[in-house]
C-alpha atoms as a PDB file:
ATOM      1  CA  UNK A   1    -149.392 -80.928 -28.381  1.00  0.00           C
ATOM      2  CA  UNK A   2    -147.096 -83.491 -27.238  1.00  0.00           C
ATOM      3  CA  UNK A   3    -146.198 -82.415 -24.018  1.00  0.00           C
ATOM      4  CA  UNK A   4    -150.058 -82.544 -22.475  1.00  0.00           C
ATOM      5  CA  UNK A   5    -150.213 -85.968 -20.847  1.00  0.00           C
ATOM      6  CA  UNK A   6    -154.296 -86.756 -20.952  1.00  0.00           C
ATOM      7  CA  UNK A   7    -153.589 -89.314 -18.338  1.00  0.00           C
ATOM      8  CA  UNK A   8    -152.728 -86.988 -15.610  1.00  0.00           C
ATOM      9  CA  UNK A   9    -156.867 -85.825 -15.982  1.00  0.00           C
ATOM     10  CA  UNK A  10    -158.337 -83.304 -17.238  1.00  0.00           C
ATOM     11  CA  UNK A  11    -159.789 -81.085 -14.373  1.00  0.00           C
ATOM     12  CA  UNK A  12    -156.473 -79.933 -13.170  1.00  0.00           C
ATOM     13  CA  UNK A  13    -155.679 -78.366 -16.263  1.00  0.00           C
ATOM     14  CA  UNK A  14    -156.057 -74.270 -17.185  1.00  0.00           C
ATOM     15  CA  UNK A  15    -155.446 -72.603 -20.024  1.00  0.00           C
ATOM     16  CA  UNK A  16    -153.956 -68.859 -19.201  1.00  0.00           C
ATOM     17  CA  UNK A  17    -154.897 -65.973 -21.403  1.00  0.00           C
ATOM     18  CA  UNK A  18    -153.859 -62.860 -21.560  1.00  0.00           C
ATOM     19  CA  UNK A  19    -155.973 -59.892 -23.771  1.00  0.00           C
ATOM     20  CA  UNK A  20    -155.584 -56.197 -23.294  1.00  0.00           C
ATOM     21  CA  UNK A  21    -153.311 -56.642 -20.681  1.00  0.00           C
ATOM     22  CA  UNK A  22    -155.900 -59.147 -18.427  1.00  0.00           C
ATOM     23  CA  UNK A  23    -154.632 -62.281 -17.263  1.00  0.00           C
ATOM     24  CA  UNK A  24    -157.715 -65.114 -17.582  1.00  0.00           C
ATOM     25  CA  UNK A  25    -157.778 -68.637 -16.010  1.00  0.00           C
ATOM     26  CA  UNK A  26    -159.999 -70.585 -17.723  1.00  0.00           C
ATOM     27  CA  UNK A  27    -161.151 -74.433 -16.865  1.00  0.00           C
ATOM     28  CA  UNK A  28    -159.264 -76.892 -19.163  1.00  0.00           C
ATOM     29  CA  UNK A  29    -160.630 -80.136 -20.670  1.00  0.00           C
ATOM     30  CA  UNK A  30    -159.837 -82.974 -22.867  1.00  0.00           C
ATOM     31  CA  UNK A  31    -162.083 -83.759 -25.630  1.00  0.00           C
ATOM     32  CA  UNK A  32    -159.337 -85.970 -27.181  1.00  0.00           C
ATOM     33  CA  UNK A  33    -155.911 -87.649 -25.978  1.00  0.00           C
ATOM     34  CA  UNK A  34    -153.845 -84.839 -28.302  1.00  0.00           C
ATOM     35  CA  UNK A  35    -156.848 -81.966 -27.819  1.00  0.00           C
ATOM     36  CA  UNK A  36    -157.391 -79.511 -25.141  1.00  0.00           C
ATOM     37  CA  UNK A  37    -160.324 -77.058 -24.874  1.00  0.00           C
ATOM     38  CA  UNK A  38    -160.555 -73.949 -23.161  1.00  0.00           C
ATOM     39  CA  UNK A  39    -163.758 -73.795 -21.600  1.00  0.00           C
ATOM     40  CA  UNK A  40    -165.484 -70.770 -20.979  1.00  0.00           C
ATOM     41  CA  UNK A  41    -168.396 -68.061 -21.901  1.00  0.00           C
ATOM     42  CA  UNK A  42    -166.007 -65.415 -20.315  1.00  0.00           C
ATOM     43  CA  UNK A  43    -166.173 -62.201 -22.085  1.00  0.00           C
ATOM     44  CA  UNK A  44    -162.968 -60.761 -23.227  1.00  0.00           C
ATOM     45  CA  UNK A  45    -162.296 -56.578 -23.287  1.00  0.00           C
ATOM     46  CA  UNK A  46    -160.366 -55.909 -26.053  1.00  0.00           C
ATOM     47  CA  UNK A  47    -160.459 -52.073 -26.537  1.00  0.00           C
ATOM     48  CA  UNK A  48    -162.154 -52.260 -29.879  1.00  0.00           C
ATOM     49  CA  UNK A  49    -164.786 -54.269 -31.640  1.00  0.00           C
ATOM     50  CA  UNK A  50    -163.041 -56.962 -32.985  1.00  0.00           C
ATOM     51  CA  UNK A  51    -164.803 -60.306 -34.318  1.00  0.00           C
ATOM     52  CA  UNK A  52    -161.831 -63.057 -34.040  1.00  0.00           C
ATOM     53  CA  UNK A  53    -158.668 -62.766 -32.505  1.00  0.00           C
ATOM     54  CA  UNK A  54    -155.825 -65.681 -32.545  1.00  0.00           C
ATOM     55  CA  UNK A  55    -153.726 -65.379 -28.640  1.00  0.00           C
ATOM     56  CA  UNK A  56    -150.796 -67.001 -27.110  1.00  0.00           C
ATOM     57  CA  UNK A  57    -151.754 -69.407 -24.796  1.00  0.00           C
ATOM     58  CA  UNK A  58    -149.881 -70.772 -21.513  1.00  0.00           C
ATOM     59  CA  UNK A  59    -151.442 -74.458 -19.887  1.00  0.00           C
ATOM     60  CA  UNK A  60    -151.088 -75.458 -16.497  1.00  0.00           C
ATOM     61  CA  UNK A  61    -151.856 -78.320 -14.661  1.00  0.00           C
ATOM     62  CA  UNK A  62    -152.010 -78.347 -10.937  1.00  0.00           C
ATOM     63  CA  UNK A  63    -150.646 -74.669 -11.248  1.00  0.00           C
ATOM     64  CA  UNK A  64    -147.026 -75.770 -13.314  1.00  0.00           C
ATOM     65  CA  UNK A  65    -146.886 -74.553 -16.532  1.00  0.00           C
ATOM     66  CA  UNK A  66    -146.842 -77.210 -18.776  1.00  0.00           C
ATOM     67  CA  UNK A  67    -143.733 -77.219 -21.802  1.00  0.00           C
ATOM     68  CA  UNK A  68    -145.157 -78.301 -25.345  1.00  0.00           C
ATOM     69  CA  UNK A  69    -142.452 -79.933 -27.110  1.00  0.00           C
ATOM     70  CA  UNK A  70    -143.956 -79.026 -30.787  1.00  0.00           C
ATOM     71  CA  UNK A  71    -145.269 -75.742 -30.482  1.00  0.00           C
ATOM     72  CA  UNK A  72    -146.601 -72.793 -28.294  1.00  0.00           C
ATOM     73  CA  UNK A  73    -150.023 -73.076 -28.338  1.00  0.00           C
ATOM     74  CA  UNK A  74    -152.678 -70.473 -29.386  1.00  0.00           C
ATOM     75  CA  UNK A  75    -156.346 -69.962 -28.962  1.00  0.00           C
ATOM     76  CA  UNK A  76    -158.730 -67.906 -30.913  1.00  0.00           C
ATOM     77  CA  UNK A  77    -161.112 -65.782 -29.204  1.00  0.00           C
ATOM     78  CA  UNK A  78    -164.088 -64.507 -31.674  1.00  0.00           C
ATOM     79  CA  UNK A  79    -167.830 -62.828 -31.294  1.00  0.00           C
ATOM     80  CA  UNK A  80    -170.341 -63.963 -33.006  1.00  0.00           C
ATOM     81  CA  UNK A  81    -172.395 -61.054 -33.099  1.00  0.00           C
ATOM     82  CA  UNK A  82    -169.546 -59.013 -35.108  1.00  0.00           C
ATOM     83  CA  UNK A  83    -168.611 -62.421 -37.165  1.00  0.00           C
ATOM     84  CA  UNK A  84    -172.390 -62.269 -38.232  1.00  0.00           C
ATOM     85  CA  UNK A  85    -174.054 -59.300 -39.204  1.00  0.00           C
ATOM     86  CA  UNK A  86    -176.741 -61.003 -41.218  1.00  0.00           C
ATOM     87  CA  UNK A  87    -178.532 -64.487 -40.747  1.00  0.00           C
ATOM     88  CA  UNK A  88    -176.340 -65.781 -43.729  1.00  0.00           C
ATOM     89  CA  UNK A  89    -172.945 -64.905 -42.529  1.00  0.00           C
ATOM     90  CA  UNK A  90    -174.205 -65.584 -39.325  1.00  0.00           C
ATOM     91  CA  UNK A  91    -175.146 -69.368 -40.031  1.00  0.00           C
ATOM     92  CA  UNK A  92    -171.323 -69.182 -42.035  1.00  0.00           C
ATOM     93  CA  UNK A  93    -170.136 -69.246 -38.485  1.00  0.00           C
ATOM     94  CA  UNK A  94    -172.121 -72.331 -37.558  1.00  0.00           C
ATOM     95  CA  UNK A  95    -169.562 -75.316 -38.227  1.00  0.00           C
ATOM     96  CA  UNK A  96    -166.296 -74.447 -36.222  1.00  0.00           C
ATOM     97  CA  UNK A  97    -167.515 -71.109 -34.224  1.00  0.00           C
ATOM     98  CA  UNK A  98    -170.857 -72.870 -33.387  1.00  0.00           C
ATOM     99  CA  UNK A  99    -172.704 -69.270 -33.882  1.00  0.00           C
ATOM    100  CA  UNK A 100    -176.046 -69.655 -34.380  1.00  0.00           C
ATOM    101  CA  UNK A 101    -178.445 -66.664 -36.052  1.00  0.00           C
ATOM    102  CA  UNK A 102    -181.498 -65.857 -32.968  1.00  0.00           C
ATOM    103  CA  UNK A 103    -184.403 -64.459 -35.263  1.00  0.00           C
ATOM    104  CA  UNK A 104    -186.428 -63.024 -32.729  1.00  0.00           C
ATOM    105  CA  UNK A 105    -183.345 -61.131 -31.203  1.00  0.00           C
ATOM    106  CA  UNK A 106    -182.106 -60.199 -34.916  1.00  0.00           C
ATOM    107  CA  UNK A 107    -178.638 -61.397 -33.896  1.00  0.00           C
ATOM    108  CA  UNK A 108    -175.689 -63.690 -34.254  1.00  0.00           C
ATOM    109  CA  UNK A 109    -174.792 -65.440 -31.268  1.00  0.00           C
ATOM    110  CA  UNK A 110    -172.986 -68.499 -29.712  1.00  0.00           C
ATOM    111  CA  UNK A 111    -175.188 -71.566 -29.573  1.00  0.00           C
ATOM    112  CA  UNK A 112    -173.660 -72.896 -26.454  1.00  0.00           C
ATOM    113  CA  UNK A 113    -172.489 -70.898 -23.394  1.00  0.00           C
ATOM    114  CA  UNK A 114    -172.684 -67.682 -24.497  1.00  0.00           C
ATOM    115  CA  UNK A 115    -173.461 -64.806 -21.993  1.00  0.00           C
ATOM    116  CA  UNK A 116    -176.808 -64.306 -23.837  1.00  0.00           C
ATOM    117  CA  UNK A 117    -179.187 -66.917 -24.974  1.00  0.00           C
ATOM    118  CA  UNK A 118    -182.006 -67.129 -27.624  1.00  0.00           C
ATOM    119  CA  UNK A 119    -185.498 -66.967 -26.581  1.00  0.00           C
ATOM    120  CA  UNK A 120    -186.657 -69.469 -29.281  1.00  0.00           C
ATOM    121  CA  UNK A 121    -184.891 -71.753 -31.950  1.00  0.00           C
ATOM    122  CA  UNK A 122    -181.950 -70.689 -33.731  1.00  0.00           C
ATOM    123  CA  UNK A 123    -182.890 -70.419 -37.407  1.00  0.00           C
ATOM    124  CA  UNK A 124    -181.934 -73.456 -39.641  1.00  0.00           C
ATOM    125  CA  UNK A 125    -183.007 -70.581 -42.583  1.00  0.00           C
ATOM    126  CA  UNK A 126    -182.226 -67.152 -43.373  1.00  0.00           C
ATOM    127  CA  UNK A 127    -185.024 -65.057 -44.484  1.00  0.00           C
ATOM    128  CA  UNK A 128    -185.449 -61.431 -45.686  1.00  0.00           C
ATOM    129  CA  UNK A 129    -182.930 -61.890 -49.058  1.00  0.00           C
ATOM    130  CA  UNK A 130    -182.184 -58.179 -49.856  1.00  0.00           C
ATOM    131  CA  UNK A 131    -179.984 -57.189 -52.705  1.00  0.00           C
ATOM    132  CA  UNK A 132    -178.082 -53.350 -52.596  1.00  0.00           C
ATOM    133  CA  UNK A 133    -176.138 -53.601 -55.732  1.00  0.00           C
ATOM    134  CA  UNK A 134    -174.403 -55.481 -58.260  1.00  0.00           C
ATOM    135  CA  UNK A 135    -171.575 -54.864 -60.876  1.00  0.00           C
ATOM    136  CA  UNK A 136    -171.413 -54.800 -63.685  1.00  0.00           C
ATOM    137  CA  UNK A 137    -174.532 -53.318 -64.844  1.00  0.00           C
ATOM    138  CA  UNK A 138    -174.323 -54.604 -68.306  1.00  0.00           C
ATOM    139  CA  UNK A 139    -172.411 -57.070 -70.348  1.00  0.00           C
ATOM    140  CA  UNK A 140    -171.856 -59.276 -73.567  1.00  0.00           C
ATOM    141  CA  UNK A 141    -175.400 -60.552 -74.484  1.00  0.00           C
ATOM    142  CA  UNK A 142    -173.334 -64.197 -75.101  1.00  0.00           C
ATOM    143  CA  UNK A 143    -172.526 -63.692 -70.917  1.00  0.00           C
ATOM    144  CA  UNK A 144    -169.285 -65.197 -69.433  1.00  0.00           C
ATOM    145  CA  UNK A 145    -169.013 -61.588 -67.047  1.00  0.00           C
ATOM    146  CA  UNK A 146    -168.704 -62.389 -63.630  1.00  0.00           C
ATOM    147  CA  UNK A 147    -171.397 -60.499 -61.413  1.00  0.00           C
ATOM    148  CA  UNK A 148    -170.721 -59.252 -58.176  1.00  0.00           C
ATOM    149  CA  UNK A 149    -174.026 -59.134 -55.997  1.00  0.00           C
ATOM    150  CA  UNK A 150    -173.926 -56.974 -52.318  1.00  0.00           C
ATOM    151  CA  UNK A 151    -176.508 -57.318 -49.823  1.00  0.00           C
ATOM    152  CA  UNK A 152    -177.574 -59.384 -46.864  1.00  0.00           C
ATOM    153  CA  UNK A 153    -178.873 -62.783 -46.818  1.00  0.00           C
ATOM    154  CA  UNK A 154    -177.710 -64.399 -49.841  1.00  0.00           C
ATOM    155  CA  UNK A 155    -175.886 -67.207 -48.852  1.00  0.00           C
ATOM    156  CA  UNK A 156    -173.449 -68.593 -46.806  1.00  0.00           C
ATOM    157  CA  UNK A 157    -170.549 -69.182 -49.029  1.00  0.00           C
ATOM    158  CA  UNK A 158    -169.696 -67.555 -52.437  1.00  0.00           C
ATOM    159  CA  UNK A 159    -170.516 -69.320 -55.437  1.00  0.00           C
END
């Protein structure tokens, strides 16, 4: 946003969040002259399991709110363990979210400063394919049907 000055420095910055009512002041830093990230493995209490979450969200720097001339800004607040409930939708969550699938925990979670951490290597591939269904049962024997396939494991993206 345009009305963040990087020059003044990072480190005086905060973001302030507020979720369920809770007001959170979280460490601010610059990764680029027009980019501010909220650092933090704080856990949020939402009421309800919910995996992602878009807030309004108020920056400070040496405790004055700061105005942004463009827009107000927002921050999304997700869990990976709800985001991934397999290794495949898991790993889905790698690029942006940074989740990362923990195979001897059996769980989704974030790579870097989460609250828990993998005991090994997160897994680069998702084993244990397992198909529940798929629709429709039969078709034209020239094909062209569309096939929908449910189960865990089968991919990260739809094809």
């Amino acid at each position: 946003s345009s009305g963040i000055n990087a020059e003044y420095g990072g480190h005086e910055y905060e973001c302030v969040v507020e979720v369920g009512g809770q007001v959170t002041r979280l460490r601010a830093e610059f990764q680029s002259s027009s980019r501010l990230i909220c650092a933090t493995n704080h856990t949020f209490r939402t009421g309800s399991p919910i995996g992602e979450i878009t807030v309004p969200v108020k920056v400070t720097w040496n405790g004055k709110e700061v105005d942004p001339a463009d827009r107000a800004p927002e921050v999304d607040l997700y869990r990976c363990d709800i985001l991934g409930s397999d290794c495949s939708s898991c790993r889905a969550n790698d690029g942006v979210r940074k989740c990362g699938w923990c195979g001897s925990r059996e769980k989704c979670l974030l790579k870097y400063g989460g609250y828990e951490v993998c005991d090994n290597n997160y897994s680069s591939v998702c084993e244990g394919l397992s198909i529940e269904s798929f629709e429709p049962r039969q078709g034209p024997i020239a094909g062209g049907t569309k096939v929908t396939i449910r189960g865990s494991n089968l991919g990260s993206r739809p094809s």
